[in-house]
Protein backbone atom coordinates (compact mmCIF):
# COMPACT_ATOMS: atom_id res chain seq x y z
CA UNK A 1 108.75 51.02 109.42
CA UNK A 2 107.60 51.45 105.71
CA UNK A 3 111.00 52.00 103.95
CA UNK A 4 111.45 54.63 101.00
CA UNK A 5 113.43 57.67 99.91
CA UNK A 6 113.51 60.96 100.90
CA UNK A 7 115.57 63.73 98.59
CA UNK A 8 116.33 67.28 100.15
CA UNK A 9 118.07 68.25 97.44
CA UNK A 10 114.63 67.64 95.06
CA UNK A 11 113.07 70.95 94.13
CA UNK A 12 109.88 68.93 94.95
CA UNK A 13 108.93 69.79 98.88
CA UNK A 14 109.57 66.31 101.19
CA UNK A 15 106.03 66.32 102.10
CA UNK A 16 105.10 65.71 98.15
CA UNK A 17 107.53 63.10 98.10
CA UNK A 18 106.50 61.50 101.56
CA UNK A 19 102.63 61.51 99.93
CA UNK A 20 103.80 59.72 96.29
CA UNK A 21 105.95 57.11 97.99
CA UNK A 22 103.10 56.32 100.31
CA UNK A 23 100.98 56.05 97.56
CA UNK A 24 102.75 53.99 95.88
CA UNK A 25 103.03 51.06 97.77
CA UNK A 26 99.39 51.93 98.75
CA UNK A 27 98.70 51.05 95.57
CA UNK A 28 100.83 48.52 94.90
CA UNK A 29 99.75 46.20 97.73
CA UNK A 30 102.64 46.72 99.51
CA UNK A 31 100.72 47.95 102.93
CA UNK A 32 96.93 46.43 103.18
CA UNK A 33 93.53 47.99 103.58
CA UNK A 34 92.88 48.69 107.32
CA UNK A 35 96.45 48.49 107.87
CA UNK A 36 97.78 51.02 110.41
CA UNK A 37 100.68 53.62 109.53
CA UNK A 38 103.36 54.37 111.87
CA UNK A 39 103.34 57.08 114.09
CA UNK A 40 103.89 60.72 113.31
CA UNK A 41 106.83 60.72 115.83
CA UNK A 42 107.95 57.40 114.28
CA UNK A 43 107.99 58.71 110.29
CA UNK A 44 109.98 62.03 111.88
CA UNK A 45 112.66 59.90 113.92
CA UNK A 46 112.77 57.82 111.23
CA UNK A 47 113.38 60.21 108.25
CA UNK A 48 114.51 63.16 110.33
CA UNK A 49 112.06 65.20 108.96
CA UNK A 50 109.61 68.20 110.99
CA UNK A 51 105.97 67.12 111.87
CA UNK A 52 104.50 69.59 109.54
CA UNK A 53 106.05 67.59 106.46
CA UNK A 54 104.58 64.46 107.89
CA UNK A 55 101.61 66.02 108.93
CA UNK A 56 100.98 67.89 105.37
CA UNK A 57 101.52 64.44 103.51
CA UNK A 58 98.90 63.07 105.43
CA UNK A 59 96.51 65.26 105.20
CA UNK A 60 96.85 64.83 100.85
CA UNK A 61 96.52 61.22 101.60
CA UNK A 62 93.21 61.32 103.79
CA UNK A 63 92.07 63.91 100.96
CA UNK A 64 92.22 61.95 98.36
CA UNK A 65 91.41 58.77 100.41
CA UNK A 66 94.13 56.66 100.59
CA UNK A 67 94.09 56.65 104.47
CA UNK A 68 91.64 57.61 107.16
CA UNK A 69 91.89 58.48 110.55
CA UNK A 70 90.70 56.84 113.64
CA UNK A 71 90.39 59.17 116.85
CA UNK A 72 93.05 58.50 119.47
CA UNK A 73 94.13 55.72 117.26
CA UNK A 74 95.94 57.09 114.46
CA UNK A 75 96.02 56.39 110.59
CA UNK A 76 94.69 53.67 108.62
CA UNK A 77 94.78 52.37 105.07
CA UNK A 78 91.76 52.34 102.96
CA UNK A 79 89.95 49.77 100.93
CA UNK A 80 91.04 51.08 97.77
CA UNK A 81 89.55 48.42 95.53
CA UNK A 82 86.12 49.39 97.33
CA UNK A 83 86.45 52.98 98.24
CA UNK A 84 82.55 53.84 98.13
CA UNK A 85 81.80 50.84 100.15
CA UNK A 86 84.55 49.58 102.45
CA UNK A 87 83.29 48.85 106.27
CA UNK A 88 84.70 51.12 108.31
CA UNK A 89 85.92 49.77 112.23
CA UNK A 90 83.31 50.26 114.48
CA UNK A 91 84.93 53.42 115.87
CA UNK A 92 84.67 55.49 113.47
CA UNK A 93 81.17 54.23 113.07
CA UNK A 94 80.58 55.25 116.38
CA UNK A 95 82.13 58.72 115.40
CA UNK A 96 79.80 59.50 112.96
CA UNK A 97 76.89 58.23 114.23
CA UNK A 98 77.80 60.46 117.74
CA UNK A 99 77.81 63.77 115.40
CA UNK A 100 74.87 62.92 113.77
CA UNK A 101 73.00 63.21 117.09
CA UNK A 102 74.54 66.57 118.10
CA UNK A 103 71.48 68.86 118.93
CA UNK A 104 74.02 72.16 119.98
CA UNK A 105 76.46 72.65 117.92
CA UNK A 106 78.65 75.56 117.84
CA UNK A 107 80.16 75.57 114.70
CA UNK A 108 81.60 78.70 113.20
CA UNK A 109 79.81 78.51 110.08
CA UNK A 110 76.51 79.49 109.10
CA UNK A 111 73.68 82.20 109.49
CA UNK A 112 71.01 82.66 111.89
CA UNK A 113 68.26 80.40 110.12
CA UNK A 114 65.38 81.96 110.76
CA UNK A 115 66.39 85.63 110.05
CA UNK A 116 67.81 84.89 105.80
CA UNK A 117 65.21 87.09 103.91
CA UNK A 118 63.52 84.45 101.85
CA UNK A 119 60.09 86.78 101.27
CA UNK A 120 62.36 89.32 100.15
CA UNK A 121 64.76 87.02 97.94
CA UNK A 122 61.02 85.21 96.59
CA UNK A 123 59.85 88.32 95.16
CA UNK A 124 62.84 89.40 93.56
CA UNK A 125 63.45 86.80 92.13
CA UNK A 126 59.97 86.76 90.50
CA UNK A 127 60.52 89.92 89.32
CA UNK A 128 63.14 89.05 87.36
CA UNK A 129 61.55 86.32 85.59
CA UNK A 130 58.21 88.33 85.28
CA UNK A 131 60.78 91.00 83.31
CA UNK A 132 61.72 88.28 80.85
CA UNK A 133 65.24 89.45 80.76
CA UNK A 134 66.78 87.33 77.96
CA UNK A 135 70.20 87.45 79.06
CA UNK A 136 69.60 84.96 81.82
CA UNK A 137 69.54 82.84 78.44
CA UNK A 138 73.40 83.49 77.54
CA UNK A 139 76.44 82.84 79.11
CA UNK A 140 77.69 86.52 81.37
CA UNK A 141 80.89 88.01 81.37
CA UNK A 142 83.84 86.12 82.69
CA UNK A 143 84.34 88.20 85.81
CA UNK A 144 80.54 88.44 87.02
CA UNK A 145 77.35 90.48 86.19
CA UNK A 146 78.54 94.04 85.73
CA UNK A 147 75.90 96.04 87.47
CA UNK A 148 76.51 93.55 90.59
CA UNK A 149 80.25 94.44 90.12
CA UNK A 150 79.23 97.81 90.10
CA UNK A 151 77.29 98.00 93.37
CA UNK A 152 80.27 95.97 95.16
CA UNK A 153 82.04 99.12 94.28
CA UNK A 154 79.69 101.46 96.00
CA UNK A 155 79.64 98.93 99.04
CA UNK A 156 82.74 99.36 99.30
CA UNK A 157 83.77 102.41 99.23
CA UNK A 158 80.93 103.77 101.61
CA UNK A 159 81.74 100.69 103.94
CA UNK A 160 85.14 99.19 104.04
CA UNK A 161 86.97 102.80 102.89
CA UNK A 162 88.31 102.16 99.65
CA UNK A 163 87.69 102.96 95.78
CA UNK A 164 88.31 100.74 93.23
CA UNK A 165 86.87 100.33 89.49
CA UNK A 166 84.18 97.21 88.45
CA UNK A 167 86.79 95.82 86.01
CA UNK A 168 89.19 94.96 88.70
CA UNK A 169 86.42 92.94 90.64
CA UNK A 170 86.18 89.03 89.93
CA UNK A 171 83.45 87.27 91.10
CA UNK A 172 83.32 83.23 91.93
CA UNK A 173 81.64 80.59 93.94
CA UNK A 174 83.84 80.86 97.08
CA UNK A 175 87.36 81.62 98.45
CA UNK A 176 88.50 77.86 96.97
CA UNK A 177 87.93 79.10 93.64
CA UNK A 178 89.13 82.54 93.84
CA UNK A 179 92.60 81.11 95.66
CA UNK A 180 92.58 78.85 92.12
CA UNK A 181 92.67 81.71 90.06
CA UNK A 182 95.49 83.16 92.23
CA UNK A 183 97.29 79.84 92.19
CA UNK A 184 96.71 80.24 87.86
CA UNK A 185 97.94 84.01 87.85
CA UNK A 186 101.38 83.46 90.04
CA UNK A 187 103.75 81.08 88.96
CA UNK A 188 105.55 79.10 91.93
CA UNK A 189 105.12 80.77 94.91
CA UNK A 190 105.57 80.35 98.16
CA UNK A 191 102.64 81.68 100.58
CA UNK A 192 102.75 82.29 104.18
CA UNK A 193 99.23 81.29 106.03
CA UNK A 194 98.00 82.18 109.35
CA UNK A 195 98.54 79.44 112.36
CA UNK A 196 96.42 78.84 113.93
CA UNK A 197 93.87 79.45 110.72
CA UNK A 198 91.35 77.68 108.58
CA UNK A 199 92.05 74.21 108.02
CA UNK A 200 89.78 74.51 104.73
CA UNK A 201 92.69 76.65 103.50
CA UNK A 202 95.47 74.16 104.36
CA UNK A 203 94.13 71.62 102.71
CA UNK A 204 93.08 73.75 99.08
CA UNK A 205 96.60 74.70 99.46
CA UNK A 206 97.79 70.81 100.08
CA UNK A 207 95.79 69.51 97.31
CA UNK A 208 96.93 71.94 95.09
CA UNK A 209 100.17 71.50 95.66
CA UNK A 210 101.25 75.02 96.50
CA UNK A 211 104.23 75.87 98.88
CA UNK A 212 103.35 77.44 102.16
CA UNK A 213 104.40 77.97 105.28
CA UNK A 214 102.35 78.72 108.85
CA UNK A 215 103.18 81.39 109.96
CA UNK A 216 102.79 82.29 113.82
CA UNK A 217 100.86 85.21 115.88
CA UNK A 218 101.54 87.06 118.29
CA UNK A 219 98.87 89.68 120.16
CA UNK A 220 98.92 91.51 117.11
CA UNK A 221 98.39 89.28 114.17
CA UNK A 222 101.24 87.60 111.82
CA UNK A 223 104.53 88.43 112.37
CA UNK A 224 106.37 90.07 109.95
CA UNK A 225 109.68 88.84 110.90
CA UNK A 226 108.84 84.93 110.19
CA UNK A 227 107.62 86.39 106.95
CA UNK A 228 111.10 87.73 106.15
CA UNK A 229 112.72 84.34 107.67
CA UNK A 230 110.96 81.70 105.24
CA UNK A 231 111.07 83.91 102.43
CA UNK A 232 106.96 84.87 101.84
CA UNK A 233 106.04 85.89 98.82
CA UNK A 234 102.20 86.35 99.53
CA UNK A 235 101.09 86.46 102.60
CA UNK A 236 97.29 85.14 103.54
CA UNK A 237 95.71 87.35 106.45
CA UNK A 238 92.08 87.70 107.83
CA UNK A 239 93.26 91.44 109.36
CA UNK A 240 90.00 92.31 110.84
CA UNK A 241 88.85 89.52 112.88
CA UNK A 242 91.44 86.65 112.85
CA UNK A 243 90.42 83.56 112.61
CA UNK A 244 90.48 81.57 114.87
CA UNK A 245 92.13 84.02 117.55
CA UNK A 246 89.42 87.15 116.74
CA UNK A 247 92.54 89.42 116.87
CA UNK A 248 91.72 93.02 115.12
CA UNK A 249 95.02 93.64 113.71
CA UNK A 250 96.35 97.07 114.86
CA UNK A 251 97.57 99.88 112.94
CA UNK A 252 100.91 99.47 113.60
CA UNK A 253 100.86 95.51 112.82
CA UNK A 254 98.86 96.82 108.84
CA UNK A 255 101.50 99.48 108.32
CA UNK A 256 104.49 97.24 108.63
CA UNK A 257 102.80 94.43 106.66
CA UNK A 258 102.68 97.03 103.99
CA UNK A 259 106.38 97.74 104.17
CA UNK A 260 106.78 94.24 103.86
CA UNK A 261 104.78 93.97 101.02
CA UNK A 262 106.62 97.51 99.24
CA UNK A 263 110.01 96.17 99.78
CA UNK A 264 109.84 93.45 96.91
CA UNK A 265 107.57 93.69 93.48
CA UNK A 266 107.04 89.71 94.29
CA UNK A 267 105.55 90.22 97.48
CA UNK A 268 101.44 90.71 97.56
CA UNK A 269 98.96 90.64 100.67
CA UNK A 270 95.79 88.35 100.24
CA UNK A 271 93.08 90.11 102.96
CA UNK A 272 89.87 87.59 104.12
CA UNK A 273 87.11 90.21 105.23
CA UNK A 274 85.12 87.11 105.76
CA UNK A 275 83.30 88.75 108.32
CA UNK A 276 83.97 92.50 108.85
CA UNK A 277 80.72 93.38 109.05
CA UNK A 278 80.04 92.03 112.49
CA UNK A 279 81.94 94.82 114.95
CA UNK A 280 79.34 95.40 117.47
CA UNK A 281 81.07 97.75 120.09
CA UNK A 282 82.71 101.45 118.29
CA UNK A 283 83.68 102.29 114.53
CA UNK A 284 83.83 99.36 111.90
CA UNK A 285 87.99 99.07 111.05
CA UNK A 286 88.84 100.04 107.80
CA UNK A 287 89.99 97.48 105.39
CA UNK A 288 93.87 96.89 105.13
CA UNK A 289 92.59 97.91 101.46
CA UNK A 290 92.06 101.25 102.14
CA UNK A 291 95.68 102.36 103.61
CA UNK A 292 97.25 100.23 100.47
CA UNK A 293 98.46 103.04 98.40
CA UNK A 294 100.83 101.06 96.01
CA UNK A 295 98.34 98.41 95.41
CA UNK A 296 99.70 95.35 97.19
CA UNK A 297 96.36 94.37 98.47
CA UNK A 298 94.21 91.23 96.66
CA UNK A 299 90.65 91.92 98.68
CA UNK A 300 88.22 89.32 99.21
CA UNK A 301 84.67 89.80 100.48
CA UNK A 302 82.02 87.35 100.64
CA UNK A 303 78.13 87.37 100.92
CA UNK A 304 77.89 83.70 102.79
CA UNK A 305 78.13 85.20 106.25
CA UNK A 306 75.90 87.82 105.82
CA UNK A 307 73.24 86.61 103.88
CA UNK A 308 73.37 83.29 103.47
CA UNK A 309 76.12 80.08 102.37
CA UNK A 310 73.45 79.05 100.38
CA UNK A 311 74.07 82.11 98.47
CA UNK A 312 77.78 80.96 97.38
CA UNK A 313 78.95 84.68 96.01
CA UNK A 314 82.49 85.49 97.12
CA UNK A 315 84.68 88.24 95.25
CA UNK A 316 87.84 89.44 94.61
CA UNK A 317 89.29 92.84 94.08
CA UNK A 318 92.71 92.37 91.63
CA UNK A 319 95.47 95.22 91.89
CA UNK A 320 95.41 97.21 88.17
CA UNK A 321 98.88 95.55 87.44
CA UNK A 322 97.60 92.18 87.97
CA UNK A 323 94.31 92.13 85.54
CA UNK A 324 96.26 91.72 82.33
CA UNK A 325 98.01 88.54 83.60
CA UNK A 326 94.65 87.29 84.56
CA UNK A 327 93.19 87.69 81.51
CA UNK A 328 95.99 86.44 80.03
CA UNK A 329 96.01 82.82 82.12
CA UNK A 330 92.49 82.77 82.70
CA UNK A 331 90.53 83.62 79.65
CA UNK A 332 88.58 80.26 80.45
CA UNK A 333 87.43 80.64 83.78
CA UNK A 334 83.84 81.34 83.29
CA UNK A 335 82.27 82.80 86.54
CA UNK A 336 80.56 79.77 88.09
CA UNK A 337 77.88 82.05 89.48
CA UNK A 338 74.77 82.22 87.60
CA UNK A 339 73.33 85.07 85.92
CA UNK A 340 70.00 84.77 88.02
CA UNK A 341 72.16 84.58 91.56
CA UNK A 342 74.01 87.26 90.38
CA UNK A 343 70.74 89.73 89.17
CA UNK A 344 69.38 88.28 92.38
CA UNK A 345 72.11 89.93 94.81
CA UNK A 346 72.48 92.84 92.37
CA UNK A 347 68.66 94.12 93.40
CA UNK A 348 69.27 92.92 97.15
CA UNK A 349 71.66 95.02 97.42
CA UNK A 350 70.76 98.21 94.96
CA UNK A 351 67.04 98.49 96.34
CA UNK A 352 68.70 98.95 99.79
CA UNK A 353 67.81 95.54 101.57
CA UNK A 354 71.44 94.25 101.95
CA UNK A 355 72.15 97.34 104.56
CA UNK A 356 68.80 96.93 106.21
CA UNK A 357 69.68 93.33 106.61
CA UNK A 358 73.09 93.59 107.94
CA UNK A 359 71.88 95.84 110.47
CA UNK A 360 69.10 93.57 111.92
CA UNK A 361 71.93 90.77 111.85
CA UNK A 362 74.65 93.15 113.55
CA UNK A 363 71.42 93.73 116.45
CA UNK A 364 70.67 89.69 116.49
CA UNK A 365 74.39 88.59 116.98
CA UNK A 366 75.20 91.37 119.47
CA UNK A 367 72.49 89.83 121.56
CA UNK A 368 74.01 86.17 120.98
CA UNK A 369 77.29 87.52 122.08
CA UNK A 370 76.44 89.15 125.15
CA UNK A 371 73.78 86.00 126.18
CA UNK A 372 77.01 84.36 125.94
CA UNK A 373 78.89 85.95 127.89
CA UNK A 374 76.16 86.91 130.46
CA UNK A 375 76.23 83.06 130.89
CA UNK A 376 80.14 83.05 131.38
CA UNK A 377 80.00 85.41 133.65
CA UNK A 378 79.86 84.07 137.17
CA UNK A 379 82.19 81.41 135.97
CA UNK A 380 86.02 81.45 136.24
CA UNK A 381 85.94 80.97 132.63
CA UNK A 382 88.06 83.30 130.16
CA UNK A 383 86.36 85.15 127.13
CA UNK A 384 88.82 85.73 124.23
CA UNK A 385 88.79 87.61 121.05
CA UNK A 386 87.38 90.63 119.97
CA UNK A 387 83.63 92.15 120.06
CA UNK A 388 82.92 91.38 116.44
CA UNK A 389 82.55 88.18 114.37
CA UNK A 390 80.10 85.29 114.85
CA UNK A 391 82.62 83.24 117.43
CA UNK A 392 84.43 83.72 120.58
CA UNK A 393 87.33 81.70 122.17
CA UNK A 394 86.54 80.08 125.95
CA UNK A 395 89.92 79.48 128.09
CA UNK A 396 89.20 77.16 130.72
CA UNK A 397 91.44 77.68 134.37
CA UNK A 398 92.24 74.18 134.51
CA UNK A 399 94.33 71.53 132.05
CA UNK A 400 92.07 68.91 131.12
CA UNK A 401 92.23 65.55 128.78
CA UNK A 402 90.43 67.32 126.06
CA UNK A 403 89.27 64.31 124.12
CA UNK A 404 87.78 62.98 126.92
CA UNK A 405 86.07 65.78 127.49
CA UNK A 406 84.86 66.84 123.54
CA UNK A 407 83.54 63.05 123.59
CA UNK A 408 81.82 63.79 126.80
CA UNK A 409 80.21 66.55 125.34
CA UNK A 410 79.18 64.89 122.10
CA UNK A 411 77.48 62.13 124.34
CA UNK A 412 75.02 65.05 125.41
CA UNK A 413 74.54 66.29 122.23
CA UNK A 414 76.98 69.66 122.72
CA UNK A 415 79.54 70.00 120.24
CA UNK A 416 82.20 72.64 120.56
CA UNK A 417 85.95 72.66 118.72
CA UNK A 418 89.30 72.87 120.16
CA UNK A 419 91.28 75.67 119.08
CA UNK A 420 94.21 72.75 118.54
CA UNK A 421 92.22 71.77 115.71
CA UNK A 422 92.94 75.05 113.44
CA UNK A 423 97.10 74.88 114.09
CA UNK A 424 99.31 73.33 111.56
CA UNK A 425 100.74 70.89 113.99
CA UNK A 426 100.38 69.70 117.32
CA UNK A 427 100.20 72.81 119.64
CA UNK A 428 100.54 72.83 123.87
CA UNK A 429 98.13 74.96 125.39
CA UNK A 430 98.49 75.17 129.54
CA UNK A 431 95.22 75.05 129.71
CA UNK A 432 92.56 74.18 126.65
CA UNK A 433 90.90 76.89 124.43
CA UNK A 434 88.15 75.89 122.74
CA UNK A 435 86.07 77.88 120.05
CA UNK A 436 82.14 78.43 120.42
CA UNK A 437 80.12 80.30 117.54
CA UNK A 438 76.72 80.93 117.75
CA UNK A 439 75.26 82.67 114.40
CA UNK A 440 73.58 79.41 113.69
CA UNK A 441 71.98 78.46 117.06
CA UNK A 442 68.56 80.14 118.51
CA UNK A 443 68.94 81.87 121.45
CA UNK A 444 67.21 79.20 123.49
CA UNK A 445 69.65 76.63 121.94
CA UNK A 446 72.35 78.80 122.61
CA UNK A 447 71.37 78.94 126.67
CA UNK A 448 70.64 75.26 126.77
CA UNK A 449 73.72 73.98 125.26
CA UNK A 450 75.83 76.63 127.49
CA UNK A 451 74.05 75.02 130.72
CA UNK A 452 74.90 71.48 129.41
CA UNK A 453 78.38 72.50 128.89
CA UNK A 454 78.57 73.85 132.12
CA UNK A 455 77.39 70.39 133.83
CA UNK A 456 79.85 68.71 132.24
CA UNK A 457 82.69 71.23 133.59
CA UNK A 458 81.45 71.15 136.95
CA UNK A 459 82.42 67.28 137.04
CA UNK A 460 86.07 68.62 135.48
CA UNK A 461 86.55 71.31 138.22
C-alpha cells in the first residue's frame, strides 16, 4: 500500500490531497510507469476515506495523465518521461482499436448529419463578406455581438417564457467556459451537481478544483433536502430534461428549489436547457427562468444541439446583481466566439430560419423516437424518460454482467452506454439501464443497430 498523509482538519478537500501525494511520488520515481495502483476499496480501508474522495482524485490524475485506466483491470501509472509516446498494454490497444470500428453508435451527442443547413449557413455567410462589414476586422464586445444578444432576447421570451435585457447575456464557446467565468465571479463555493449527470461536468469541476457534492434524485429531480444537508451554495440542474434520467422536473420540485434558493443571498440556481427544445408530445415547459422572480436563476442555452456542435455558441443569462462583479473579475475574458460565427447565427436566427429549423428537427427526432420504441415494443424491455430530448433510457428485465455484454456489443459494431457510467461512484442497479440516443444515427442505422442489439439479448435471455 503506497503510504502518505491524509489531514481532515486541512481546509484543502482529502481528495486534493490524495491527488498531490500521488503525484508526488509519481514523479519522484517512487511508483514506476505501468505500475498498478491499489484498489479503490484498498485506498478507502486503508485511509478510511468515502469512494467519491478516492474516486475524484483519480479522475484529476487520469486528467492530467499521470495514470490510465485499464478496463476490468484497474489503474496504471504512466510513462511520464514519454507521455506522447509510451506503449500502451495491449488491452487498451485492443480498446481503442474496438471503438474505432463501431458502425452504431448511440451516443448522446450530436445532430442529425444530414439535416444541419449548410446551403443556408453558405449563403449567409457570403453575404456577409459580400457586405464588407469592417468590424469583422476588430476585436467585439466582451460579452458577444450585440444584435445576436439581442435576438437571444426575443428567443427567449417568445419561447422559454422569460424577459431579460441584452446586457445581462454573456456569450462563450461552451458550458466549460461559461462554468469558468462562474468559477471567476464566486469566490469558494461549494456546488451541488446532479448524480447521476454529465461526467464532462465532474471533471471541469475536478480540474478546477472547485468543491462539489452529487447530489441524488428522486422521481422528481434533485432533492432539496441533501441540498440543505451538505450545505449547497449553487446548485447545478438540467430542470427540463435531466440528464441522464430525462426527468421533467415538476412544478412542485421548481417551486421549492426556489425557496431554497430565497432563503440565503449565497445560494444561486445554475439551469442547463441543453435541450429544451425537443418536447415532442403537449406544451414546451417553461424555463425554471421564468417563475424566478427574485433573480436566483443563472440560464444557460446553447445552439450545439439544435444546429450544430460545430457551431460552438453557448450563452449565459447573469442575474442584474451579478453583472457588476463580472465585470469587475472578468474584464479580460474576451468572448472566444468570433465576430463572423456570431453575425452568422445573428441572421440564422433574425431572417426566421432558426424556428423553421427547429421545427423540421422536432418532426425528424419524433420519428427517431417512436422507430425506437416501435422496435421495443414487442420486447419485455422498459422505456424510460420523458418524450423530449435526443436519448431515452432502456431497462432490461434481467441482471446481466454488463461488461461482458457492452464488449459483446462493441464486437458487432453497436455501442450503447451504461447509465453507471454518469454516477459519481459505483451505483447497484437490480437490473442494468443503459442509455441509447439517436439524433446522430439515420433511421436505417438506427433499425439495424436496434436488431443487432436485440441478437445479442436474445443469447442473454
Amino acid at each position: 500500500m503506497m503510504i502518505f498523509h491524509l489531514d481532515n482538519t486541512m481546509k484543502i478537500p482529502l481528495y486534493i490531497q490524495m491527488y498531490v501525494e500521488i503525484k508526488k511520488q509519481i514523479q519522484a520515481g517512487l511508483i514506476h510507469a505501468n505500475e498498478k495502483l491499489p484498489s479503490k476499496k484498498n485506498f478507502m480501508d486503508h485511509y478510511h476515506i468515502s469512494q467519491s474522495t478516492v474516486q475524484n482524485a483519480l479522475y484529476l490524475l487520469l486528467e492530467e495523465g499521470y495514470i490510465y485506466s485499464i478496463e476490468r483491470r484497474g489503474y496504471f501509472v504512466s510513462n511520464i518521461e514519454n507521455m506522447l509516446t509510451k506503449s500502451l498494454p495491449y488491452e487498451h490497444k485492443l480498446k481503442t482499436n474496438l471503438i474505432s470500428k463501431i458502425k452504431y453508435d448511440f451516443a448522446y451527442s450530436g445532430v442529425d448529419p444530414q439535416s444541419v443547413p449548410k446551403t443556408i449557413l453558405k449563403r449567409i455567410t457570403r453575404d456577409i463578406y459580400d457586405e464588407q462589414n469592417t468590424d469583422l476586422l476588430f476585436q467585439g464586445d466582451i460579452q458577444g455581438y450585440l444584435p445576436l444578444r439581442e435576438s437571444i432576447c426575443q428567443y427567449l421570451e417568445n419561447s422559454r417564457g422569460f424577459s431579460v435585457d441584452p446586457n445581462q447575456i454573456i456569450i462563450s464557446s461552451g458550458t466549460e467556459y461559461l462554468f469558468y467565468i462562474i468559477f471567476k465571479i464566486f469566490d469558494k463555493k461549494i456546488y451541488g451537481l446532479e448524480n447521476p449527470g454529465y461526467k464532462m461536468l465532474r471533471e471541469l469541476f475536478l480540474s478546477n478544483q472547485i468543491e462539489f457534492h452529487p447530489i441524488p434524485l428522486d422521481e422528481s429531480g434533485i432533492k432539496i433536502k441533501d441540498l440543505e444537508k451538505q450545505k449547497i451554495q449553487i446548485a447545478c440542474i438540467t430542470p427540463s430534461h435531466q440528464f441522464p434520467t430525462g426527468i421533467i422536473m415538476p412544478i412542485r420540485r421548481r417551486n421549492e428549489l426556489l425557496h431554497w434558493a430565497n432563503a440565503s443571498e449565497e445560494r444561486y440556481i445554475v439551469e442547463d436547457d441543453y435541450d429544451s427544445e425537443f418536447k415532442y408530445n403537449g406544451r414546451p415547459i417553461p424555463a425554471l427562468k421564468a417563475i424566478d422572480q427574485k433573480d436566483k436563476v443563472i440560464y444557460m442555452g446553447s445552439f450545439s444541439k439544435s444546429i450544430s456542435p460545430a457551431l460552438r455558441v453557448s450563452y449565459m443569462v447573469l442575474p442584474q446583481n451579478l453583472l457588476s462583479l463580472y465585470e469587475k473579475k472578468l474584464p479580460y475574458f474576451i468572448c472566444p466566439v468570433s465576430t463572423l460565427s456570431q453575425k452568422i447565427l445573428y441572421n440564422f436566427i433574425e431572417k426566421g430560419h432558426f424556428i423553421k429549423h427547429l421545427n423540421r428537427m422536432r418532426t425528424l427526432y419524433k420519428q427517431k423516437r417512436e422507430l425506437i420504441v416501435q422496435c421495443f415494443k414487442k420486447t419485455n424491455i422498459d422505456i424510460l424518460g420523458a418524450d423530449a430530448g435526443l436519448h431515452l433510457l432502456l431497462r432490461f428485465p434481467y441482471s446481466l454482467n454488463e461488461e461482458q455484454f457492452l464488449e459483446e456489443c462493441q464486437n458487432h459494431s453497436v455501442r450503447l452506454y451504461s447509465i453507471k457510467e454518469y454516477y459519481f461512484e459505483d451505483f447497484h442497479l437490480d437490473t442494468p439501464i443503459f442509455l441509447l440516443g439517436y439524433a446522430s444515427l439515420e433511421k436505417q442505422q438506427i433499425q439495424k443497430g436496434i436488431s443487432i442489439l436485440l441478437e445479442i439479448m436474445n443469447r442473454y435471455f
